[in-house]
Protein backbone atom coordinates (compact mmCIF):
# COMPACT_ATOMS: atom_id res chain seq x y z
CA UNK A 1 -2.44 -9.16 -28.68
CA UNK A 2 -2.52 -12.13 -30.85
CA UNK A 3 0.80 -10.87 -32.89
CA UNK A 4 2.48 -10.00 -29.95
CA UNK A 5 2.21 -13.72 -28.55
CA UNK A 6 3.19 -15.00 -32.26
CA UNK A 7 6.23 -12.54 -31.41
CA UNK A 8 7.08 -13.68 -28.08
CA UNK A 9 6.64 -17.69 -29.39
CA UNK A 10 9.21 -17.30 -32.14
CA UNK A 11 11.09 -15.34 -30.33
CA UNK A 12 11.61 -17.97 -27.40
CA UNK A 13 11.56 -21.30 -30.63
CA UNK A 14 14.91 -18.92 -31.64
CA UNK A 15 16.53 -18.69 -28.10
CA UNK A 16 16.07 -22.48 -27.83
CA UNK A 17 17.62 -23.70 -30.72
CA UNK A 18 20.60 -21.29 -30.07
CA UNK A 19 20.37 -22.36 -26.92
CA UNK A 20 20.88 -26.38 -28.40
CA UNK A 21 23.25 -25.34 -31.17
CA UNK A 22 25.47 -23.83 -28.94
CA UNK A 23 26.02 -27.25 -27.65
CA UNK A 24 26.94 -28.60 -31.16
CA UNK A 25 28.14 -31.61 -31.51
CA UNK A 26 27.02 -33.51 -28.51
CA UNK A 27 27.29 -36.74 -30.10
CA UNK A 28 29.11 -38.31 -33.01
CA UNK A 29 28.23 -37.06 -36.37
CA UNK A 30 28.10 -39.11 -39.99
CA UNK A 31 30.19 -38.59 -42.54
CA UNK A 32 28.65 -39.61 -46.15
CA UNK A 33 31.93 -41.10 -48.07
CA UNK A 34 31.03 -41.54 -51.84
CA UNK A 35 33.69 -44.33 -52.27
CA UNK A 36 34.33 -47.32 -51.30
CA UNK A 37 36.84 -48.42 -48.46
CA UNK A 38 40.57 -48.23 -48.79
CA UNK A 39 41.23 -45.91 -51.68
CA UNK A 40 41.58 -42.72 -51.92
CA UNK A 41 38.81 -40.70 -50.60
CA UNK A 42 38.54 -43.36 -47.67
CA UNK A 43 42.41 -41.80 -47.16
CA UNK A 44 40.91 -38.15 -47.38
CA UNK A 45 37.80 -38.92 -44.95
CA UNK A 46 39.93 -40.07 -42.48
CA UNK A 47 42.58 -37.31 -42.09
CA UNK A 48 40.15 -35.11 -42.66
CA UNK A 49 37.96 -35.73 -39.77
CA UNK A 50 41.00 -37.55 -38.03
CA UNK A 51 41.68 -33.32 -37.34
CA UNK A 52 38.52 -32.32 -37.00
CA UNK A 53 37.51 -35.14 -33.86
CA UNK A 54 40.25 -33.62 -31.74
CA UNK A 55 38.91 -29.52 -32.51
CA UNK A 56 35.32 -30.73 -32.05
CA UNK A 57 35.55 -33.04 -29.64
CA UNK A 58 33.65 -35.69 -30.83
CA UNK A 59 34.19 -38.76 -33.24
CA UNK A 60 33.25 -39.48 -36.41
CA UNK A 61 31.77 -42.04 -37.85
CA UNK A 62 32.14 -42.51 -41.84
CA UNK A 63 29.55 -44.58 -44.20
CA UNK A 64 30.75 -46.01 -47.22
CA UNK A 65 28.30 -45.09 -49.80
CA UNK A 66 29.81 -45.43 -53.30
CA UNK A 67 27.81 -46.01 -56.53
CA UNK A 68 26.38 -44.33 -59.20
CA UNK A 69 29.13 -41.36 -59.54
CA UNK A 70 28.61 -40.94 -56.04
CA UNK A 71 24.92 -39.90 -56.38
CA UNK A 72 23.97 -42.43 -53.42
CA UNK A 73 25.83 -41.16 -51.48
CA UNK A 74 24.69 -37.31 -52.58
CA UNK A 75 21.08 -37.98 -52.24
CA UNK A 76 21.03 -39.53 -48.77
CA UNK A 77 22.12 -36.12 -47.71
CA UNK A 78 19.97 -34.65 -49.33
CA UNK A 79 17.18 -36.40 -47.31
CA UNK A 80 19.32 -35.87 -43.78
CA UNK A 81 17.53 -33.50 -41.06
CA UNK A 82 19.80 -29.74 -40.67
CA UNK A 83 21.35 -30.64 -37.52
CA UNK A 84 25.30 -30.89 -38.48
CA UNK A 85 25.06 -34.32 -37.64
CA UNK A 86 24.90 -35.53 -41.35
CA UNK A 87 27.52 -34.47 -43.58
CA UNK A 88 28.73 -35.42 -46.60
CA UNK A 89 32.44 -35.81 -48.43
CA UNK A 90 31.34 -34.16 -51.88
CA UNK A 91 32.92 -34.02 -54.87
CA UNK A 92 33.47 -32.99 -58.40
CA UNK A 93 31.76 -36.21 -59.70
CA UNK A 94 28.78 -36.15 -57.32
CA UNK A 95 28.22 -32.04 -57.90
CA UNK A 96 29.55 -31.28 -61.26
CA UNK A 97 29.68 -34.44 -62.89
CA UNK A 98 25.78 -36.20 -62.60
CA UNK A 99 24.37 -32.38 -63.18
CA UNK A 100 26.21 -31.52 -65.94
CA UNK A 101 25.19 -35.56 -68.07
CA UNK A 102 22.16 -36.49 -66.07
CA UNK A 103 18.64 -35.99 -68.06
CA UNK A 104 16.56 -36.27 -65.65
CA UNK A 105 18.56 -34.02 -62.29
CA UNK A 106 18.35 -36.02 -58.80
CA UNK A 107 19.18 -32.78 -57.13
CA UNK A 108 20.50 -29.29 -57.98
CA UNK A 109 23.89 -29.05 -56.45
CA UNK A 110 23.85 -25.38 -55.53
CA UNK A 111 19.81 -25.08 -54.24
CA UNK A 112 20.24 -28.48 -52.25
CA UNK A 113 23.45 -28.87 -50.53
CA UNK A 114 25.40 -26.56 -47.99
CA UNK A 115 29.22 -25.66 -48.61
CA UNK A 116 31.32 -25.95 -45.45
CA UNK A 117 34.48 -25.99 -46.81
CA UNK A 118 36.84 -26.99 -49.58
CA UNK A 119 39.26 -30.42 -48.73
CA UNK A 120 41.63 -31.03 -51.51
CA UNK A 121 42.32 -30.54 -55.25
CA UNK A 122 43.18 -33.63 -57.15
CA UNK A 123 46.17 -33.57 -59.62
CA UNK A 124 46.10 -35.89 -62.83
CA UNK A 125 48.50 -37.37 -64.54
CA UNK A 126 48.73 -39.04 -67.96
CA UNK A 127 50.17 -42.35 -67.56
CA UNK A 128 51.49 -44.71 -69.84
CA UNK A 129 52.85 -48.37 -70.42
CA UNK A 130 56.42 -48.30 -71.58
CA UNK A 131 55.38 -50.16 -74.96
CA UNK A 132 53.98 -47.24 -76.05
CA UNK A 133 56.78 -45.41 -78.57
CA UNK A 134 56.14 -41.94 -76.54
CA UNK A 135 58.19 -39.94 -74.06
CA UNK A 136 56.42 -36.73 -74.07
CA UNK A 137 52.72 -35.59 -74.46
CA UNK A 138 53.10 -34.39 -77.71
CA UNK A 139 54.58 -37.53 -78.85
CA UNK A 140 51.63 -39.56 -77.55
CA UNK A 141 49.27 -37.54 -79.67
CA UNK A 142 51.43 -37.77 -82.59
CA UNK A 143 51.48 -41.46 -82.30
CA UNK A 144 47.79 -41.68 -81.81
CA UNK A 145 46.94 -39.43 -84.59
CA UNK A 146 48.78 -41.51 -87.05
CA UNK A 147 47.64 -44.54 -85.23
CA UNK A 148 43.83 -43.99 -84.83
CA UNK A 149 42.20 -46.75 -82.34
CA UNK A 150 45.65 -48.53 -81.34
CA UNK A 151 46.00 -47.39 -77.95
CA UNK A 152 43.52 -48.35 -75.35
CA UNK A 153 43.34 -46.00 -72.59
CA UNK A 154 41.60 -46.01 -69.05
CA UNK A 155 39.59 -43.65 -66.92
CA UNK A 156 39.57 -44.55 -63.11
CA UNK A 157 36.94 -41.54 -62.06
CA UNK A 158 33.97 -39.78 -63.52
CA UNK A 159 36.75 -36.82 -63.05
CA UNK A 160 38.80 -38.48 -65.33
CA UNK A 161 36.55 -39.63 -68.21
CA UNK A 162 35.88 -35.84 -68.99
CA UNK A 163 39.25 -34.48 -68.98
CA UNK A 164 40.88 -37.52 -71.18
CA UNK A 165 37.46 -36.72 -73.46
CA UNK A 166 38.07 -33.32 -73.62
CA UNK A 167 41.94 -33.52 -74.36
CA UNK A 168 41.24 -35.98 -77.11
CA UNK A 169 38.65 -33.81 -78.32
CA UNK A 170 41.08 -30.85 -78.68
CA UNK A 171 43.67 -32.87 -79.87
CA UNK A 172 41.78 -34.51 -82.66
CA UNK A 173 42.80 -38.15 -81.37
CA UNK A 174 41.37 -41.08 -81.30
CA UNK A 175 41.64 -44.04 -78.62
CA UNK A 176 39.36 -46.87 -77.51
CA UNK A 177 38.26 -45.75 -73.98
CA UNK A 178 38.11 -48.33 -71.20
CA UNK A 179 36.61 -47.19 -67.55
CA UNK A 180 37.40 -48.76 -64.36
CA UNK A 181 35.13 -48.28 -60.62
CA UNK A 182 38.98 -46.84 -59.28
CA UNK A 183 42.56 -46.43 -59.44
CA UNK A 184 43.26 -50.73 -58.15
CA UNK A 185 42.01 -51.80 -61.65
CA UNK A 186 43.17 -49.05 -63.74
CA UNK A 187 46.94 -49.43 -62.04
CA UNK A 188 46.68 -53.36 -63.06
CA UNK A 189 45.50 -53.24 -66.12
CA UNK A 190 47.95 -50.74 -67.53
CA UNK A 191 51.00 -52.72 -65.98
CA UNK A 192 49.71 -56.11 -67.36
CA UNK A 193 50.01 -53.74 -70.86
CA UNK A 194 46.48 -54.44 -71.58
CA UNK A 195 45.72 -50.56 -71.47
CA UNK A 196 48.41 -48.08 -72.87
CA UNK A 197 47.55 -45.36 -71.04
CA UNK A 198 45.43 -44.05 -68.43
CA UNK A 199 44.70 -40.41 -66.78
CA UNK A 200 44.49 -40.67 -62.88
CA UNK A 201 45.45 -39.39 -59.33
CA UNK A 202 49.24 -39.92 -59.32
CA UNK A 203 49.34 -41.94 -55.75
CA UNK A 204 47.78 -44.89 -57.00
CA UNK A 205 50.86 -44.42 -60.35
CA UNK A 206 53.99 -42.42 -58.24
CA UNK A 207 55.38 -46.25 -56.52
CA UNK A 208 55.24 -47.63 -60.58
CA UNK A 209 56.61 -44.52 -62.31
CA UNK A 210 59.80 -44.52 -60.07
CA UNK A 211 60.51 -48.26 -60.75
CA UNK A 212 60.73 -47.62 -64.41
CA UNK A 213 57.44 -49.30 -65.22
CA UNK A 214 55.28 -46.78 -65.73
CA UNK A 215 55.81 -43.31 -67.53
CA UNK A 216 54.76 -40.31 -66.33
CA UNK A 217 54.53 -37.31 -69.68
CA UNK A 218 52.32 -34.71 -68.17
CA UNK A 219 50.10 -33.68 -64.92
CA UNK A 220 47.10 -31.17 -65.29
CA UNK A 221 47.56 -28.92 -61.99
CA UNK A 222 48.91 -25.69 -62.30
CA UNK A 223 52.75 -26.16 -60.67
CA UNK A 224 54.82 -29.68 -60.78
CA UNK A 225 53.99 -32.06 -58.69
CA UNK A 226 56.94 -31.94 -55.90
CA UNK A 227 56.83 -35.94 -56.07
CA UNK A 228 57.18 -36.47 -60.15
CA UNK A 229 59.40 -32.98 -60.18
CA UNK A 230 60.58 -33.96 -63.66
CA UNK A 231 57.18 -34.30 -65.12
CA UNK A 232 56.11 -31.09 -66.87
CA UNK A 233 52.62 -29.38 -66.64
CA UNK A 234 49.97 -29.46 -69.70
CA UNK A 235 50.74 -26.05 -70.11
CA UNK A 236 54.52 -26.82 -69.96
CA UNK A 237 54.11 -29.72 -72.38
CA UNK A 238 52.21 -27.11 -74.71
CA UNK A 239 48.49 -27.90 -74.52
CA UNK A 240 46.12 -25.68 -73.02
CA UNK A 241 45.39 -25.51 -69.24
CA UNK A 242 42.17 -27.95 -68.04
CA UNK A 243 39.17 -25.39 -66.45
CA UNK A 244 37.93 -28.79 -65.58
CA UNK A 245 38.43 -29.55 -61.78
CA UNK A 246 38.53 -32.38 -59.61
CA UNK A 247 37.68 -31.78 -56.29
CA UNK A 248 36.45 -32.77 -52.53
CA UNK A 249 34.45 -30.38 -50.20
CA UNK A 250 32.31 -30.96 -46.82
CA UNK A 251 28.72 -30.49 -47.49
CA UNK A 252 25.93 -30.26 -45.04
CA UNK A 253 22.00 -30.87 -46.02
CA UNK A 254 20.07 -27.65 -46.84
CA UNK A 255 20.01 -25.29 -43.93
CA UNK A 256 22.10 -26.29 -42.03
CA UNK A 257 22.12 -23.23 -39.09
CA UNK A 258 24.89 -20.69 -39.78
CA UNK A 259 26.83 -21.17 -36.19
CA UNK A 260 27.11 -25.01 -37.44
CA UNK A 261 28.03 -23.82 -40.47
CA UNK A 262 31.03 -21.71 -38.89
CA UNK A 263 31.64 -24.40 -36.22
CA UNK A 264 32.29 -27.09 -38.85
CA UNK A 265 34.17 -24.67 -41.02
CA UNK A 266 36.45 -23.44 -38.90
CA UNK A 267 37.55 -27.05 -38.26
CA UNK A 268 37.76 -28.18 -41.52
CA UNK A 269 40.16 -25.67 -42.39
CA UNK A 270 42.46 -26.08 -39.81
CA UNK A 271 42.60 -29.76 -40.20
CA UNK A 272 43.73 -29.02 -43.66
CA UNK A 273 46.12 -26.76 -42.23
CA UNK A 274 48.14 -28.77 -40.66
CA UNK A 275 50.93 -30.14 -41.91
CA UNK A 276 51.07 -33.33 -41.38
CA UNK A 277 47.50 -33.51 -42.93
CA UNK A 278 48.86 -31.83 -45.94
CA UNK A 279 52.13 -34.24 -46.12
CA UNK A 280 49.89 -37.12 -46.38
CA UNK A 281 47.58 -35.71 -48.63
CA UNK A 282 50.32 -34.75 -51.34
CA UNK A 283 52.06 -38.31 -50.90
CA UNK A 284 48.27 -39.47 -52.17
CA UNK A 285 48.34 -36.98 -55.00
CA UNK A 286 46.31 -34.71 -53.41
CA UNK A 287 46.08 -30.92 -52.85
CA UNK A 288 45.00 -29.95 -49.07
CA UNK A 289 42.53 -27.22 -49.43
CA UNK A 290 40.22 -25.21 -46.56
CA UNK A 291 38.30 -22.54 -47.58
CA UNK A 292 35.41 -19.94 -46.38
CA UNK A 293 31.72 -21.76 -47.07
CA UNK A 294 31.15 -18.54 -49.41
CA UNK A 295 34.00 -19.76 -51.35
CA UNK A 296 32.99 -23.17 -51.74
CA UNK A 297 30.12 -22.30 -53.09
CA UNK A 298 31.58 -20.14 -55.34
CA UNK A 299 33.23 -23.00 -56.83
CA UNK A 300 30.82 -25.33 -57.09
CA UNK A 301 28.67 -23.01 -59.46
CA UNK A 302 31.30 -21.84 -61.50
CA UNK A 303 32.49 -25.80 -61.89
CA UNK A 304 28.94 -26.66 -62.95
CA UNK A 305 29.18 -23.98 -65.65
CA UNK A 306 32.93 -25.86 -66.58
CA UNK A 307 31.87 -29.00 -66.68
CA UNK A 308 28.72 -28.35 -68.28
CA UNK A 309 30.53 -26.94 -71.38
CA UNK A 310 33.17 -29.28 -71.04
CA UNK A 311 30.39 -31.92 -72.05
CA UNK A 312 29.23 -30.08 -74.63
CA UNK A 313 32.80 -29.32 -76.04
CA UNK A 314 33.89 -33.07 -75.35
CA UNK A 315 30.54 -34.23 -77.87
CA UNK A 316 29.49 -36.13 -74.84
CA UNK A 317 25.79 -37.30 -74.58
CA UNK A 318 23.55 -36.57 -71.70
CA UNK A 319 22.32 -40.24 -70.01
């Protein structure tokens, strides 16, 4: 008698909250945004859910959390109640990055976090100051190797630090490295001349490259970039490919319900669809994305694997 009742209780718990998520969203939701306001990601977190307002019918609302490699804003989520009305605008940095160079782990990326879907890929480019005697990626690591130390070169993202460590790694070339919190002070610094070169998302470079005061010798994605045509690929400029990726996804908190799962999914993707959403994107340097929840997942364990070896390959210490 007493097991049927247990039965019949969860039985009628499970019809109610279909019942509410079926209503999903009601109310505006919260959109974690690991950087700060008016760069780049802001840029993402607003076309992004720009699109996915007008599908869902409800705003959102995005909090600047940046800090820390975007762990901040990574945690709170962490910490947010599964009701899809928390998410979070995660990233290589915040789910590949702290993991793979963190001691002590503030939260396992896979176990913790729930893929909705993929947002964009993020192109690099190698940029450099025209004082530097070096028109072509193989001519920059000639110079450097017979000029050990001389150029100074700047690192804009946590995304960023590994691949210029790695490449110099490979390369068996030595530069002073100089990080920056974003793209603004990276951009300055290498126009003033103070830095020679720095690896970064090519919006924040694209405006200074076509006025002939920045150059432009490689980008890591697979294909050109259709705004720096001319500029070849690593693999064109004959280095090999980076397995290192840089990347944005929507996250929810751990179980988050499958039918918000879907829900939020299903908008994601075709917000990054459109093409007015990808237009902007690309003009930013980015890659629009949208992919199946399975697939983001996917992703985000094989990138821990990357980056962890990556790391280990780039000598890199664990903090």
């Amino acid at each position: 008698m007493m097991k049927s009742l247990r039965s019949l209780l969860l039985f009628a718990l499970s019809a109610l909250s279909l019942q509410a998520f079926a209503q999903y969203p009601d109310r505006p939701i919260r959109l974690l945004v690991p950087y700060p306001a008016g760069g780049g990601g802001d840029a993402i977190a607003r076309i992004l859910t720009q699109e996915m307002s007008k599908s869902l019918g409800q705003p959102f609302v995005l909090d600047f959390k940046p800090g820390a490699d975007t762990q901040i804003a990574s945690s709170e989520l962490t910490r947010a109640a599964p009701d899809g009305y928390t998410l979070l605008l995660g990233n290589a940095a915040g789910l590949s990055y702290v993991p793979a160079l963190r001691k002590i782990q503030p939260y396992d990326p896979v176990r913790d976090f729930t893929p909705i879907s993929q947002v964009v890929m993020t192109t690099f480019g190698v940029f450099v100051h025209p004082s530097v005697p070096a028109r072509t990626l193989r001519e920059l690591v000639s110079y450097a190797k017979a000029n050990p130390n001389k150029l100074a070169y700047g690192t804009p993202t946590a995304s960023a630090v590994l691949l210029a460590a790695v490449f110099l790694k490979d390369t068996e070339s030595q530069m002073v490295h100089v990080p920056f919190k974003g793209d603004a002070q990276a951009v300055t610094e290498l126009l003033a001349g103070r830095i020679q070169m720095v690896v970064g998302a090519p919006g924040a470079y694209l405006q200074h490259v076509q006025a002939g005061n920045l150059r432009a010798l490689a980008v890591t994605s697979a294909a050109r970039s259709s705004k720096m045509p001319d500029v070849p690929t690593f693999v064109e400029a004959g280095f090999a490919p980076m397995k290192v990726k840089s990347w944005n996804g929507l996250f929810g908190p751990r179980g988050l319900p499958k039918p918000v799962i879907e829900q939020l999914s299903h908008a994601a993707q075709a917000a990054m669809a459109k093409k007015e959403a990808r237009d902007q994107l690309e003009t930013l340097g980015f890659v629009a994305g949208g992919s199946s929840p399975d697939e983001l997942g996917a992703m985000v364990s094989e990138q821990l694997q990357v980056w962890r070896a990556a790391v280990q390959q780039a000598g890199l210490v664990a903090e």
